[in-house]
Protein backbone atom coordinates (compact mmCIF):
# COMPACT_ATOMS: atom_id res chain seq x y z
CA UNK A 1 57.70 82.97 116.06
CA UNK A 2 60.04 86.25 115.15
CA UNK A 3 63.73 85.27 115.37
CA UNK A 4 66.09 85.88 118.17
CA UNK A 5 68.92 88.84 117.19
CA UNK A 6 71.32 86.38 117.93
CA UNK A 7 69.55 83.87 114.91
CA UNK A 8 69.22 86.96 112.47
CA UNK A 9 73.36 87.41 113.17
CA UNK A 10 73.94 83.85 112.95
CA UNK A 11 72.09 83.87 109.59
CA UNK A 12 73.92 87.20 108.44
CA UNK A 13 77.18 85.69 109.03
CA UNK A 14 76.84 82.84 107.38
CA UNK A 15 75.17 84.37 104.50
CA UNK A 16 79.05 86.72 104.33
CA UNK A 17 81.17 83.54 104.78
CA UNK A 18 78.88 81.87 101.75
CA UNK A 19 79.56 84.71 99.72
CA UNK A 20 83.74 84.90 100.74
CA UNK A 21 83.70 81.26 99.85
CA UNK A 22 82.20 81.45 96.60
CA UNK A 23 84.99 83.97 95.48
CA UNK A 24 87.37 82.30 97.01
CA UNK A 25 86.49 78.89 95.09
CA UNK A 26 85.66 81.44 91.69
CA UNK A 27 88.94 82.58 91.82
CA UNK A 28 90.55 79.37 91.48
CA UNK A 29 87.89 77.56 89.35
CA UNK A 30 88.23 79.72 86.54
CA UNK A 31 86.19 77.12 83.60
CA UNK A 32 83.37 75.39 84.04
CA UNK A 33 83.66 71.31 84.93
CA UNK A 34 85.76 69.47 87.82
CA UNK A 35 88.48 71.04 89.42
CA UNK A 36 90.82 69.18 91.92
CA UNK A 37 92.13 71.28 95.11
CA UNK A 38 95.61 70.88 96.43
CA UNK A 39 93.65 68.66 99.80
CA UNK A 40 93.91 64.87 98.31
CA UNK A 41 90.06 64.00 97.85
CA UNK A 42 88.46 67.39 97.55
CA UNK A 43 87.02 68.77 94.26
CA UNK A 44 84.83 71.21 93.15
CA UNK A 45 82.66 71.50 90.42
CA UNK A 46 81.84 74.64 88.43
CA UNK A 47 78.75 75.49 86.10
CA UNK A 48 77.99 78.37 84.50
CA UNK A 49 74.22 77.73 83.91
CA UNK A 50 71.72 75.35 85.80
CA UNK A 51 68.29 74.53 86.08
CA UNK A 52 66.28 74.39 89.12
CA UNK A 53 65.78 70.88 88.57
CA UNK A 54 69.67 70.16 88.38
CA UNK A 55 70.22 71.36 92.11
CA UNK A 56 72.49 69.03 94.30
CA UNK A 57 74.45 69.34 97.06
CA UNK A 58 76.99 66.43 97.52
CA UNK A 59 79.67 65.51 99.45
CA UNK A 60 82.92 62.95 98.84
């Protein structure tokens, strides 16, 4: 079944607030490894190069 116009802009959208995130988080993580964000708890973790096999999403 096609998708509804209102899916394909749903999709769209979050595909731009991915990409805003990603610089936003690149332009604080500047090396690869774990960074800690000023919210108590949250971190992010940078790599420059991965392998399809080392894909995971996780959560704290």
């Amino acid at each position: 079944m096609a998708k509804t116009h209102t899916e394909l802009l749903a999709e769209e959208q979050t595909r731009l607030e991915t990409l805003r995130l990603a610089k936003l988080i690149g332009a604080h993580v500047t090396r690869d490894g774990t960074a800690e964000s000023p919210i108590q708890g949250l971190y992010f973790n940078r790599y420059s190069r991965t392998e399809p096999s080392d894909y995971m999403h996780t959560m704290q």
